[in-house]
Protein backbone atom coordinates (compact mmCIF):
# COMPACT_ATOMS: atom_id res chain seq x y z
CA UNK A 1 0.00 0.00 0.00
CA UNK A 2 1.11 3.48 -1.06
CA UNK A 3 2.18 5.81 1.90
CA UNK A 4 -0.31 9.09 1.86
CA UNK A 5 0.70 12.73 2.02
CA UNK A 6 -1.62 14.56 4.55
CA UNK A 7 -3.79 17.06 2.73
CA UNK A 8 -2.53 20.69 4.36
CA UNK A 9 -3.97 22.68 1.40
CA UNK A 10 -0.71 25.39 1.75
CA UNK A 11 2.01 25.21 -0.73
CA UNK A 12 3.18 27.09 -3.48
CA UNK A 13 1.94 27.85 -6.86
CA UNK A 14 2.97 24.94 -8.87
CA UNK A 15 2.42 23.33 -12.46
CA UNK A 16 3.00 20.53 -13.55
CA UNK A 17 2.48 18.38 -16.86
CA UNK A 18 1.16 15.03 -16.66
CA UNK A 19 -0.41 13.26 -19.84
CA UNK A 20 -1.71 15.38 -22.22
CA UNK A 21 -2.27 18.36 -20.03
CA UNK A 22 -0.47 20.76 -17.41
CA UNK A 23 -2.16 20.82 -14.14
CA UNK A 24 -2.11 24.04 -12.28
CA UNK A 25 -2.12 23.94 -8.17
CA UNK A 26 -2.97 27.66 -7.31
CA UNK A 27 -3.60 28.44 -3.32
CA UNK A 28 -6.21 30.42 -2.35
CA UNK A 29 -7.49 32.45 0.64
CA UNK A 30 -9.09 30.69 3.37
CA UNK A 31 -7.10 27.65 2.86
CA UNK A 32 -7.39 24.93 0.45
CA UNK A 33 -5.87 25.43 -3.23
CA UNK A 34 -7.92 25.78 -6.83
CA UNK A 35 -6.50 22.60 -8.83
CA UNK A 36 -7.39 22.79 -12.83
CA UNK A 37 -6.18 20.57 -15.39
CA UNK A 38 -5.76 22.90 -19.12
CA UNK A 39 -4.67 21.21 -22.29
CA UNK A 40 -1.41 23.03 -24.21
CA UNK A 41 -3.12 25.94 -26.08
CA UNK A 42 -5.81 26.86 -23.41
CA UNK A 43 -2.12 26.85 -21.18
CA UNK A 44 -0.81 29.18 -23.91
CA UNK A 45 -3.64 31.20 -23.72
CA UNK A 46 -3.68 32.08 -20.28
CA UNK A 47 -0.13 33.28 -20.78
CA UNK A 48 -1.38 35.36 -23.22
CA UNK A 49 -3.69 37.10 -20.91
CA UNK A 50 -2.10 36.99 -17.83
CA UNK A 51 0.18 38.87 -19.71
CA UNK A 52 -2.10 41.26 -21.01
CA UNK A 53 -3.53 42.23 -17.75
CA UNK A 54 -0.28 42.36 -16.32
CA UNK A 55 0.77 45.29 -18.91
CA UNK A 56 -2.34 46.67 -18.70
């Protein structure tokens, strides 16, 4: 049987690509963290934004 991390919800921002897809690990306020799965281009996409609002 596989050992088990605990569940603490704190960490860092983090992706990571498994598969097909990146996964992105994002904490948020109140504890907990917002996991979403995005293929390649919707990942390349929200570069593109982030970006945009970042110069903006």
């Amino acid at each position: 049987m596989a050992a088990q991390k605990p569940r603490t919800g704190d960490g860092p921002m983090e992706v990571t690509k498994e598969g097909r897809g990146m996964v992105l690990r994002l904490p948020v306020e109140g504890g907990g963290r917002l996991v979403i799965e995005v293929s390649p281009d919707e990942a390349g996409e929200l570069r593109d934004i982030l970006a945009a609002a970042l110069e903006g």
